[in-house]
PDB file of N, CA and C in Angstrom:
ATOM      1  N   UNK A   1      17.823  21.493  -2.456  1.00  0.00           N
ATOM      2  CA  UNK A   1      17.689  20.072  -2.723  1.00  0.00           C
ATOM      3  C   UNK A   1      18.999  19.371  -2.381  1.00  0.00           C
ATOM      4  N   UNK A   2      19.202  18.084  -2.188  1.00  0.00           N
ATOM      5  CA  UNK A   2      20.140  17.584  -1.422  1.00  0.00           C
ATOM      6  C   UNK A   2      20.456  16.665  -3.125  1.00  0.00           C
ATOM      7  N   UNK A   3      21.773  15.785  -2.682  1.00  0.00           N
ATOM      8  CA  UNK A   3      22.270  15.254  -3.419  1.00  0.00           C
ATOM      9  C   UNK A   3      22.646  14.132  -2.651  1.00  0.00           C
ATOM     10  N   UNK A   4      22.519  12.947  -3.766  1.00  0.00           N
ATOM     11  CA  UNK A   4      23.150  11.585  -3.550  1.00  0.00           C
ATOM     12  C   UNK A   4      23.523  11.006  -4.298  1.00  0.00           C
ATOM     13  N   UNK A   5      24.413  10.648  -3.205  1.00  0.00           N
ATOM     14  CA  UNK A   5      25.405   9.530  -4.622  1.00  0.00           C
ATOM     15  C   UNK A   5      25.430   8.014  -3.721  1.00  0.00           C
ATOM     16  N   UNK A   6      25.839   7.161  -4.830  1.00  0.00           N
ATOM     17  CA  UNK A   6      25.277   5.647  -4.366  1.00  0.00           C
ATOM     18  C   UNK A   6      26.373   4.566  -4.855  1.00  0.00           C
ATOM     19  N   UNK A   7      27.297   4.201  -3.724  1.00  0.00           N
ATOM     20  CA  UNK A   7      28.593   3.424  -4.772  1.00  0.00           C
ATOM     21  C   UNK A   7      28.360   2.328  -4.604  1.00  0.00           C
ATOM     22  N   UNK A   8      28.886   1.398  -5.174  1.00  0.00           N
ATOM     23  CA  UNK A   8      28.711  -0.092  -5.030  1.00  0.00           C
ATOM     24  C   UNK A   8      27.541  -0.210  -5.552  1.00  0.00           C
ATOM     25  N   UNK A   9      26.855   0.144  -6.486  1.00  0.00           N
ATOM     26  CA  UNK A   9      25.455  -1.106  -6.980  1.00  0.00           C
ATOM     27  C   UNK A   9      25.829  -1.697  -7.619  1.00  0.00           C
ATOM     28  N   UNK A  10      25.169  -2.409  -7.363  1.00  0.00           N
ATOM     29  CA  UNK A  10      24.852  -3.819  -8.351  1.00  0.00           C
ATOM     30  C   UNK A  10      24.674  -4.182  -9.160  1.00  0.00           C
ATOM     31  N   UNK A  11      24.995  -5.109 -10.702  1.00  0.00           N
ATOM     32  CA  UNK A  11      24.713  -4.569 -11.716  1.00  0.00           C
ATOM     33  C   UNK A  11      23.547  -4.945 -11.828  1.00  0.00           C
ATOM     34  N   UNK A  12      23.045  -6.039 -11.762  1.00  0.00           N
ATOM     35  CA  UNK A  12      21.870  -6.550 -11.855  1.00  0.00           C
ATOM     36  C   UNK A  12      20.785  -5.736 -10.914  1.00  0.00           C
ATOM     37  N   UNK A  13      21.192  -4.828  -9.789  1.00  0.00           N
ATOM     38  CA  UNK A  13      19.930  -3.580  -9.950  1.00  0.00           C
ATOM     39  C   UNK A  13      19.813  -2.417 -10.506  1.00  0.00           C
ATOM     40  N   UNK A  14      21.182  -1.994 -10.888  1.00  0.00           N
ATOM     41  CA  UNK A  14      21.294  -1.054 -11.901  1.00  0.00           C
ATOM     42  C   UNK A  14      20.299  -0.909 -12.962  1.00  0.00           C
ATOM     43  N   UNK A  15      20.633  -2.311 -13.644  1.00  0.00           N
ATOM     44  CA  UNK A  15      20.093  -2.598 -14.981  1.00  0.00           C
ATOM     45  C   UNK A  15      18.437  -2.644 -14.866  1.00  0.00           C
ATOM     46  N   UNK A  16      18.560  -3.255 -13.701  1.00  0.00           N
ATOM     47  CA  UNK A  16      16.992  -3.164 -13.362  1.00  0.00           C
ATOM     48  C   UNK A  16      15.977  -1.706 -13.144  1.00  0.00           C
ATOM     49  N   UNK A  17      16.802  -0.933 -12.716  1.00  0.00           N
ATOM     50  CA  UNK A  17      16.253   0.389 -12.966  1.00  0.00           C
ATOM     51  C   UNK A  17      16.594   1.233 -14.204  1.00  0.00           C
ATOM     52  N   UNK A  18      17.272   0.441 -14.926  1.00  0.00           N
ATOM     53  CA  UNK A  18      17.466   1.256 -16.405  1.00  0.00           C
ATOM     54  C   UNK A  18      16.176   0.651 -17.292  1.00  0.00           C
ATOM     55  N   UNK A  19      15.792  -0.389 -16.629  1.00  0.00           N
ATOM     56  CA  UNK A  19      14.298  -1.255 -17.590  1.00  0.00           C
ATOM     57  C   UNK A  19      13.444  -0.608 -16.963  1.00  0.00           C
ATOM     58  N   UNK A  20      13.307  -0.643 -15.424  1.00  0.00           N
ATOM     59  CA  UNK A  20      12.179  -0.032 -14.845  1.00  0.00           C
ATOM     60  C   UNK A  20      11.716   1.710 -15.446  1.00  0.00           C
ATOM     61  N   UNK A  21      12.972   2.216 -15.515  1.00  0.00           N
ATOM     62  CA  UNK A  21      12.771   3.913 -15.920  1.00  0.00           C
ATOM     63  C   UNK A  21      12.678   3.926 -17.283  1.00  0.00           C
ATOM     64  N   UNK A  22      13.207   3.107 -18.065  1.00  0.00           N
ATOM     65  CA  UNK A  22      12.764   3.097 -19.611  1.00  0.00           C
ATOM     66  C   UNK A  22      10.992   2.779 -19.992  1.00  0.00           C
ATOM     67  N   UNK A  23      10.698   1.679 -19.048  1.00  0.00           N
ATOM     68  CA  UNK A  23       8.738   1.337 -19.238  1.00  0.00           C
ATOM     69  C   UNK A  23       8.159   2.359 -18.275  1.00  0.00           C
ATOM     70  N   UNK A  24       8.626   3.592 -17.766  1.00  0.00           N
ATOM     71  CA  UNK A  24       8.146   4.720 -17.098  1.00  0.00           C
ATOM     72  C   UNK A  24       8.625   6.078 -17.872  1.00  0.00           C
ATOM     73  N   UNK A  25       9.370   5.913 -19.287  1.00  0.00           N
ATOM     74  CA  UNK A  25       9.585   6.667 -19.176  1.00  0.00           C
ATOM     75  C   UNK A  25      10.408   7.876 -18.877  1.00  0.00           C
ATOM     76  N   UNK A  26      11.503   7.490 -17.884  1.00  0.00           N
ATOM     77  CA  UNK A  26      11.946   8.146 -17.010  1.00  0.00           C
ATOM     78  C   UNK A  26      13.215   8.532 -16.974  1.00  0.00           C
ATOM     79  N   UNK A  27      14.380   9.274 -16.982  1.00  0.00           N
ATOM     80  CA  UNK A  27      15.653   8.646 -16.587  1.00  0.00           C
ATOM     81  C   UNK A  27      15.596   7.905 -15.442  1.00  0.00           C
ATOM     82  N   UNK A  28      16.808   7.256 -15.510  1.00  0.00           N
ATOM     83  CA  UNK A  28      17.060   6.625 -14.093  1.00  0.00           C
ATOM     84  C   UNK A  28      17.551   7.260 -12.639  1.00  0.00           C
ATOM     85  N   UNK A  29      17.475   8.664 -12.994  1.00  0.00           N
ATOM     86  CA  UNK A  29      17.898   9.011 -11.622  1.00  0.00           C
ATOM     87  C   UNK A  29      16.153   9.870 -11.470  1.00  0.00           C
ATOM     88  N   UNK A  30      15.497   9.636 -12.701  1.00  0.00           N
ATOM     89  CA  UNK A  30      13.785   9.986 -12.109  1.00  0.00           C
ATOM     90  C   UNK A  30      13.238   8.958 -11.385  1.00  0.00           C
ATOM     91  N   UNK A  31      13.740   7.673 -12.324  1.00  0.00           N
ATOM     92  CA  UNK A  31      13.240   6.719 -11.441  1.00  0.00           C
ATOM     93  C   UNK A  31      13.416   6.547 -10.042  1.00  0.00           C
ATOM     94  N   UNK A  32      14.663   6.416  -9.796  1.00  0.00           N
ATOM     95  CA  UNK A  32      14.832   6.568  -7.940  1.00  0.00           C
ATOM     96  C   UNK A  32      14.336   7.356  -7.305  1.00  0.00           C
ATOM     97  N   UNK A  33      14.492   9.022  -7.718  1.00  0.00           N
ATOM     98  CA  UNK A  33      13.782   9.328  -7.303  1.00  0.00           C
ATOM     99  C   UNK A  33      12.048   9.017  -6.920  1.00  0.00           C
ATOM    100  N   UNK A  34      11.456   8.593  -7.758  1.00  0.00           N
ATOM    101  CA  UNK A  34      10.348   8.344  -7.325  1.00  0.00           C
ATOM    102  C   UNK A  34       9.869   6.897  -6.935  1.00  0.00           C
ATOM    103  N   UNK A  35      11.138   5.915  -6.240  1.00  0.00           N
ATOM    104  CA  UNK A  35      11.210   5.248  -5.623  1.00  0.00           C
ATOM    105  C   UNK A  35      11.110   5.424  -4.476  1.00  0.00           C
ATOM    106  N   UNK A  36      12.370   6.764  -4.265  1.00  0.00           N
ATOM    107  CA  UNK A  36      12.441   6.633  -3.023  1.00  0.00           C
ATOM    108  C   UNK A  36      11.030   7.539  -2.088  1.00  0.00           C
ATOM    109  N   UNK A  37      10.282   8.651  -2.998  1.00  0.00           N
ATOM    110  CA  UNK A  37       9.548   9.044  -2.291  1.00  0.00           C
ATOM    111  C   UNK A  37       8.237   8.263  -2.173  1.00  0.00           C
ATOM    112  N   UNK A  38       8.052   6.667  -3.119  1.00  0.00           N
ATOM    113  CA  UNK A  38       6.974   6.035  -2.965  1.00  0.00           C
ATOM    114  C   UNK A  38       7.690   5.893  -1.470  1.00  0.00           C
ATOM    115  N   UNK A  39       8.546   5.266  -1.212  1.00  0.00           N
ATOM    116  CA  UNK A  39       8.912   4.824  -0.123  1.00  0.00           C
ATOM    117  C   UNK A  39       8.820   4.998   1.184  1.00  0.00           C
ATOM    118  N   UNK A  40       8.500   6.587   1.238  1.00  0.00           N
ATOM    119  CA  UNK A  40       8.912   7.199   2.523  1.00  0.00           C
ATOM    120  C   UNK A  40       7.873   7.425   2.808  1.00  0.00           C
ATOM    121  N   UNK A  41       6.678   8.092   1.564  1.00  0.00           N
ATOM    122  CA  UNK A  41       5.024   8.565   1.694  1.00  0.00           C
ATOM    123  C   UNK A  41       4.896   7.809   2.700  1.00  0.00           C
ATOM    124  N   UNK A  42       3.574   8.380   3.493  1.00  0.00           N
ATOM    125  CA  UNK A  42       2.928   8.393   4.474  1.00  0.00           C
ATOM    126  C   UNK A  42       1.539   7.909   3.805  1.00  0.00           C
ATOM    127  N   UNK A  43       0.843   6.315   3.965  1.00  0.00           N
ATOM    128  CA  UNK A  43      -0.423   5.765   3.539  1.00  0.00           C
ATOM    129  C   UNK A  43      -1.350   7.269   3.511  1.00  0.00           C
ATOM    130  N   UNK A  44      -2.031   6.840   2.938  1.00  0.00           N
ATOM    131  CA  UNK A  44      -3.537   8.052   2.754  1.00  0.00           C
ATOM    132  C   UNK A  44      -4.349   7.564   4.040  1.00  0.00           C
ATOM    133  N   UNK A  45      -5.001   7.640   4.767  1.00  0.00           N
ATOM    134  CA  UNK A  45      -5.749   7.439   5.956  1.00  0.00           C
ATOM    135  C   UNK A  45      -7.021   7.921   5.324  1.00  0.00           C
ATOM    136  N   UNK A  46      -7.747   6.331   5.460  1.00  0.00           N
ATOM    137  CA  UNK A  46      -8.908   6.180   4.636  1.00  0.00           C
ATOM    138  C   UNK A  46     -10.640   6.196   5.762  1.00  0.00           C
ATOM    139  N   UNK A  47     -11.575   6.634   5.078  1.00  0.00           N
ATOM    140  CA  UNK A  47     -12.462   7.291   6.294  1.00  0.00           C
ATOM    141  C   UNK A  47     -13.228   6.034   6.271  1.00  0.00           C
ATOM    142  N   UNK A  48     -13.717   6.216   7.532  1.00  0.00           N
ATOM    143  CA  UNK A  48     -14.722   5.324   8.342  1.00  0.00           C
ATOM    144  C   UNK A  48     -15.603   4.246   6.872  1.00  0.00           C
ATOM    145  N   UNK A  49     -16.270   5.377   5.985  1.00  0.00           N
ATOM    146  CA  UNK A  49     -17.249   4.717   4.880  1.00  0.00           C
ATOM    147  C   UNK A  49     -15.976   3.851   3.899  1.00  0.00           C
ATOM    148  N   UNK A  50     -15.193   4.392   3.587  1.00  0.00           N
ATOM    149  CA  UNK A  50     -14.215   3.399   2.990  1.00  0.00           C
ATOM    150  C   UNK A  50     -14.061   2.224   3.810  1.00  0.00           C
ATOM    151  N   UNK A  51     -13.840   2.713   5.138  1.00  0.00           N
ATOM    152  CA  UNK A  51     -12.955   1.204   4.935  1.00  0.00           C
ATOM    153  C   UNK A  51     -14.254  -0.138   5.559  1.00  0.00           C
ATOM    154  N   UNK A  52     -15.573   0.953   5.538  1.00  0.00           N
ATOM    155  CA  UNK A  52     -16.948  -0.256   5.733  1.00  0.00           C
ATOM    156  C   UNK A  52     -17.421  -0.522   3.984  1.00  0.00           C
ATOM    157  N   UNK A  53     -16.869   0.243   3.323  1.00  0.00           N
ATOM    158  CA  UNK A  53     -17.477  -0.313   2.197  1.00  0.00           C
ATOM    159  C   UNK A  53     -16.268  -1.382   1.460  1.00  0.00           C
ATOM    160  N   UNK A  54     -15.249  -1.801   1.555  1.00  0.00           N
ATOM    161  CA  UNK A  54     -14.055  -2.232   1.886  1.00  0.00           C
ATOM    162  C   UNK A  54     -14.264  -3.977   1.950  1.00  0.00           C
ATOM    163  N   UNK A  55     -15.230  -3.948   3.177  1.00  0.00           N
ATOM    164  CA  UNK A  55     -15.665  -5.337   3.479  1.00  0.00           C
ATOM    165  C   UNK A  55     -16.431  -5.962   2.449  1.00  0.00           C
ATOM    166  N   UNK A  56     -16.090  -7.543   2.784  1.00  0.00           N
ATOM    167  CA  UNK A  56     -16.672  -8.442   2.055  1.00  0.00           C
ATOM    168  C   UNK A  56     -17.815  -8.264   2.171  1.00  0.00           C
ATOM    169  N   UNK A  57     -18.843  -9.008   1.375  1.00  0.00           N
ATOM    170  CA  UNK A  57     -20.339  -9.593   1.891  1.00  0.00           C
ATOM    171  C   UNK A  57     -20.351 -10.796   2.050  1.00  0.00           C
ATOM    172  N   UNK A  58     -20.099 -11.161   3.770  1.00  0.00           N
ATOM    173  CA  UNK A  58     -20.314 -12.448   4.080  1.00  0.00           C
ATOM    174  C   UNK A  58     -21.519 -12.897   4.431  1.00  0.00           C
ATOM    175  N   UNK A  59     -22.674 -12.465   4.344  1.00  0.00           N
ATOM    176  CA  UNK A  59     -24.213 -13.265   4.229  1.00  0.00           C
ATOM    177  C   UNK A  59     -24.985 -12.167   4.274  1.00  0.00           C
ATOM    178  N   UNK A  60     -26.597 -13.216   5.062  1.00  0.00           N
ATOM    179  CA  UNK A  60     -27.761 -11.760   4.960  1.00  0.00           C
ATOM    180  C   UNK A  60     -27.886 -11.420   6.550  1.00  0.00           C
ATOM    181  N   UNK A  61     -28.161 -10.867   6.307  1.00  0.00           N
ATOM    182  CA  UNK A  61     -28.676 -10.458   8.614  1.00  0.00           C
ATOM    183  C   UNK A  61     -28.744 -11.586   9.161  1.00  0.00           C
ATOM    184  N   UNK A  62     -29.544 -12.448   8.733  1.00  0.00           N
ATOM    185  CA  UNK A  62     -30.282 -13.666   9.601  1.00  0.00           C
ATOM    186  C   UNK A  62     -29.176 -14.787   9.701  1.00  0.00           C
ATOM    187  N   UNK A  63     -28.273 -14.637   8.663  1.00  0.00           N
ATOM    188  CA  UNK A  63     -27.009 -15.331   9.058  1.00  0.00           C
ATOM    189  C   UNK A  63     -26.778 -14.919  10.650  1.00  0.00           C
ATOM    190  N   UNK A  64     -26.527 -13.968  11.223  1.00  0.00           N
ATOM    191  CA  UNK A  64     -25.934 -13.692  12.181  1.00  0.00           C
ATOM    192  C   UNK A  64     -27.097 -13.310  13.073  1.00  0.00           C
ATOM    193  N   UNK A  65     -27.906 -13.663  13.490  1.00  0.00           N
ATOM    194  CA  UNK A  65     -29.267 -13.561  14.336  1.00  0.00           C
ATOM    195  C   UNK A  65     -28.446 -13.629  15.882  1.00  0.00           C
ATOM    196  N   UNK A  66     -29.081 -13.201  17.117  1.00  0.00           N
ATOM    197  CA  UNK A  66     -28.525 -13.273  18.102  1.00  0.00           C
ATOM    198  C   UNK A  66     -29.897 -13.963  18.447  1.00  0.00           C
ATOM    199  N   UNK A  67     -28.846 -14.779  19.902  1.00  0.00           N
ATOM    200  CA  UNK A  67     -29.856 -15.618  20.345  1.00  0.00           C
ATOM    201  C   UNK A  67     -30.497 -14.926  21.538  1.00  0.00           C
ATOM    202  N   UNK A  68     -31.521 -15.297  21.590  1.00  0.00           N
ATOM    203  CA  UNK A  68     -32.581 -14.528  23.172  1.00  0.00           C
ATOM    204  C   UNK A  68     -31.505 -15.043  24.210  1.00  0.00           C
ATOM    205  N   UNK A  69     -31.933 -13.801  25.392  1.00  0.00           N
ATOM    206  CA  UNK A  69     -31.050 -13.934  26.020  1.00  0.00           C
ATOM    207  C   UNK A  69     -32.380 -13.782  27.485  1.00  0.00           C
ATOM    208  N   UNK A  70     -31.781 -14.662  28.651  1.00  0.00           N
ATOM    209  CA  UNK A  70     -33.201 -15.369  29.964  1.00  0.00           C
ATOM    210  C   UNK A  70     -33.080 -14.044  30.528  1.00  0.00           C
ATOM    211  N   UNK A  71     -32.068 -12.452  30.268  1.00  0.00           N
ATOM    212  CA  UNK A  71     -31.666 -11.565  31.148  1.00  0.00           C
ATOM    213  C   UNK A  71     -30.998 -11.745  32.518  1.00  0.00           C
ATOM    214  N   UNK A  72     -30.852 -13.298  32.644  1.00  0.00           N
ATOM    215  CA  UNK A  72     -30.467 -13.352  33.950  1.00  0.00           C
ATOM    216  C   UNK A  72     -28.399 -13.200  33.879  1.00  0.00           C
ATOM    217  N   UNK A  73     -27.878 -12.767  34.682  1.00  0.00           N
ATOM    218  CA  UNK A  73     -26.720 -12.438  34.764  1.00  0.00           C
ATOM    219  C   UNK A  73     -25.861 -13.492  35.649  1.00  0.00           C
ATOM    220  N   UNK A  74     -24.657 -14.220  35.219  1.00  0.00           N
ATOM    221  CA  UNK A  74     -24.231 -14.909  36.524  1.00  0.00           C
ATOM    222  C   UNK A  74     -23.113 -14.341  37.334  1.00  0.00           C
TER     223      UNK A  74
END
């Protein structure tokens, strides 16, 4: 496992991860940690039925009717 160290913060983000890891729970060097690996994760790649069930319902079929077409081509 690697190690880091982090100079210069800020106090006002410091403190902010001493609130954030306290309502998690956490120490604060858990918290970063699991900052930084929200961070880096790779999205979940979601399948075809997700991401059609996903969509709105913007009307019924006949909303979107196609119009006859003479077959002629120009």
């Amino acid at each position: 496992m690697a190690t880091l160290h982090i100079r210069d913060l800020d106090d006002d983000v410091a403190q902010g991860l001493r609130e954030r890891a306290a309502r998690n729970a956490r120490s604060m060097e858990a918290e970063v940690r699991a900052l930084l690996a929200a961070a880096i994760a790779k999205p979940r790649r979601r399948s075809f039925a997700e991401v059609l069930a996903s969509m709105p319902d913007v009307g019924k079929e006949d909303d979107f009717a196609r119009a006859q077409s003479s077959g002629r081509t120009a």
